[in-house]
N, C-alpha and C. Protein backbone atom coordinates (compact mmCIF):
# COMPACT_ATOMS: atom_id res chain seq x y z
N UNK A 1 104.18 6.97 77.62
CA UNK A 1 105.44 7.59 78.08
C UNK A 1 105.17 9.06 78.46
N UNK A 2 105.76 9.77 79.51
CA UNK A 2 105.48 11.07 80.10
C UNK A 2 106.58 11.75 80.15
N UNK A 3 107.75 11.26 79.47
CA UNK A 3 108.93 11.94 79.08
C UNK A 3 108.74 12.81 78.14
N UNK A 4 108.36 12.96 77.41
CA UNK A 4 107.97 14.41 77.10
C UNK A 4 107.35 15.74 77.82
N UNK A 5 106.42 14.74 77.98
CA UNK A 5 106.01 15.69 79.52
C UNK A 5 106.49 16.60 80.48
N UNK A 6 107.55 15.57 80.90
CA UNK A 6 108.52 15.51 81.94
C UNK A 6 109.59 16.87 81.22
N UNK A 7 109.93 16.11 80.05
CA UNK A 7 110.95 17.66 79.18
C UNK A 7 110.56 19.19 79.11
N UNK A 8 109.18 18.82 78.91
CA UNK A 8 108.07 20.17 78.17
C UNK A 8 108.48 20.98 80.06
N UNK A 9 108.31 20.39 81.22
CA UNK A 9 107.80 21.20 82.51
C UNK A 9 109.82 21.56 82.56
N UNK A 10 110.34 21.19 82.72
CA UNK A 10 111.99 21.55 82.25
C UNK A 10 112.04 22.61 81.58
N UNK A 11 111.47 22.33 80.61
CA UNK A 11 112.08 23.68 79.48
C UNK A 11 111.19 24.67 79.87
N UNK A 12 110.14 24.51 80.98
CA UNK A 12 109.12 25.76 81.47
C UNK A 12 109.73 26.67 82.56
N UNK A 13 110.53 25.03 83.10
CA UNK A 13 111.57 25.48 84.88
C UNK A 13 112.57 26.66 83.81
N UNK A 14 113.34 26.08 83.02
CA UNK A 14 114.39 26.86 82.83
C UNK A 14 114.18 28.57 82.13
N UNK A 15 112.84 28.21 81.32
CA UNK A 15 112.29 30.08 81.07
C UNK A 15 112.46 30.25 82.40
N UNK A 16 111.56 30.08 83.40
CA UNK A 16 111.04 30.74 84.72
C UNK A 16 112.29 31.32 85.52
N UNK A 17 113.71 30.30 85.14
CA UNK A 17 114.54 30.93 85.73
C UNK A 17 115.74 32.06 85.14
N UNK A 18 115.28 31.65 83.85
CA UNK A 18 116.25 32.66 82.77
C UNK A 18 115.56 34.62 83.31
């Protein structure tokens, strides 16, 4: 499964945009 994965690059998008 790469849903974690998938979460971990999300929660990277949303620093990058904070």
């Amino acid at each position: 499964i790469v849903l974690e994965s998938v979460n971990f690059d999300i929660f990277l998008f949303w620093l990058k945009n904070f």
